[in-house]
Protein backbone atom coordinates (compact mmCIF):
# COMPACT_ATOMS: atom_id res chain seq x y z
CA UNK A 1 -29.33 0.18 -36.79
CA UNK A 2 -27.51 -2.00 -39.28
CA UNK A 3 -28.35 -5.35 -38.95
CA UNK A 4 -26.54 -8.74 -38.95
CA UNK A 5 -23.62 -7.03 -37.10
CA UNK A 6 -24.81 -7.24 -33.02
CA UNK A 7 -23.84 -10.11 -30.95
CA UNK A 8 -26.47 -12.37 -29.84
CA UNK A 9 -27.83 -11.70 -26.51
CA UNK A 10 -28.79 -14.62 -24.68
CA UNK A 11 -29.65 -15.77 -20.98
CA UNK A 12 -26.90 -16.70 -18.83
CA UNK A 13 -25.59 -18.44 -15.95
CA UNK A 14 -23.33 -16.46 -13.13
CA UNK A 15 -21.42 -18.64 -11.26
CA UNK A 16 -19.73 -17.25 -8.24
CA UNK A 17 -17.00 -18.19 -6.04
CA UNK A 18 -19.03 -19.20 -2.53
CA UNK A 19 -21.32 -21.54 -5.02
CA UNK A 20 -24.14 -19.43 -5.99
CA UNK A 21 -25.39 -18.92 -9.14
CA UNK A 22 -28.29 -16.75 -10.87
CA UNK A 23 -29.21 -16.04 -14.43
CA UNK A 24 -28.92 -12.80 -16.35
CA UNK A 25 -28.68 -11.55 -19.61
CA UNK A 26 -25.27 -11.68 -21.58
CA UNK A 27 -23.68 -11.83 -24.84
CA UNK A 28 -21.53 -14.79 -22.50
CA UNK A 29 -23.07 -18.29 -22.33
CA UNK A 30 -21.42 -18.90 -18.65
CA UNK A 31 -20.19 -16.00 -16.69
CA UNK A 32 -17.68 -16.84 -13.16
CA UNK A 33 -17.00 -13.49 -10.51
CA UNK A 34 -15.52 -13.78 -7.27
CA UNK A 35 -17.99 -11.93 -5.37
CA UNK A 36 -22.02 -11.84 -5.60
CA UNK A 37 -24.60 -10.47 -3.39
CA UNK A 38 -24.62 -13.24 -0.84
CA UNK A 39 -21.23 -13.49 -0.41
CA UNK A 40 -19.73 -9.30 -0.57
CA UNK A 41 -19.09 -8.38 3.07
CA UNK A 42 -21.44 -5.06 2.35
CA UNK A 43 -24.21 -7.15 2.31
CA UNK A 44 -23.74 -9.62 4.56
CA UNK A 45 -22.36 -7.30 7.37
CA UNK A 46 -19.25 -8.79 7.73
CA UNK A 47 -15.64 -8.32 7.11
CA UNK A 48 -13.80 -11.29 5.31
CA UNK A 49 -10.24 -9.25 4.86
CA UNK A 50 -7.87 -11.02 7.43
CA UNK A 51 -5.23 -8.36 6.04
CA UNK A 52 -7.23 -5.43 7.36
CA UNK A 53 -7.35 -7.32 11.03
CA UNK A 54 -3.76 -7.62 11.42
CA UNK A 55 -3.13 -4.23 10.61
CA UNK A 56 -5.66 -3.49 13.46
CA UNK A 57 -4.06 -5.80 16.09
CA UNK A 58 -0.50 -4.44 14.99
CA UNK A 59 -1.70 -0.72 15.76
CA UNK A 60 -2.75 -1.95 18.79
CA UNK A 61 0.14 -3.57 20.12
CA UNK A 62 2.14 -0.89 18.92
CA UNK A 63 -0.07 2.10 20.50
CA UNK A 64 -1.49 0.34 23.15
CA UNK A 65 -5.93 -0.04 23.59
């Protein structure tokens, strides 16, 4: 490996969306997402897409329960 040419790789703060935050490892100081482990709806069990539920209710009024 040549040296002098690799970034530095540092500890870092994710920041997400819903207000949690963890450290990991980065070339990044600060790092923001949108979704993290506490807040993604396959770990938490629940579905946050209002989009998807109105297509559901539409298909139902259309085709009847």
């Amino acid at each position: 490996m040549q040296e002098k040419i690799h970034p530095n790789y540092n500890v870092c703060i994710a920041k997400c969306a819903c207000g949690a935050s963890f450290e990991t490892a980065s070339t990044m100081k600060e790092i923001h997402v949108d979704v993290c482990s506490k807040c993604h709806p396959f770990f938490t069990g629940q579905q946050r897409n209002v989009a998807a539920r109105g297509r559901i209710e539409k298909f139902n009024k259309r085709y009847g329960k």
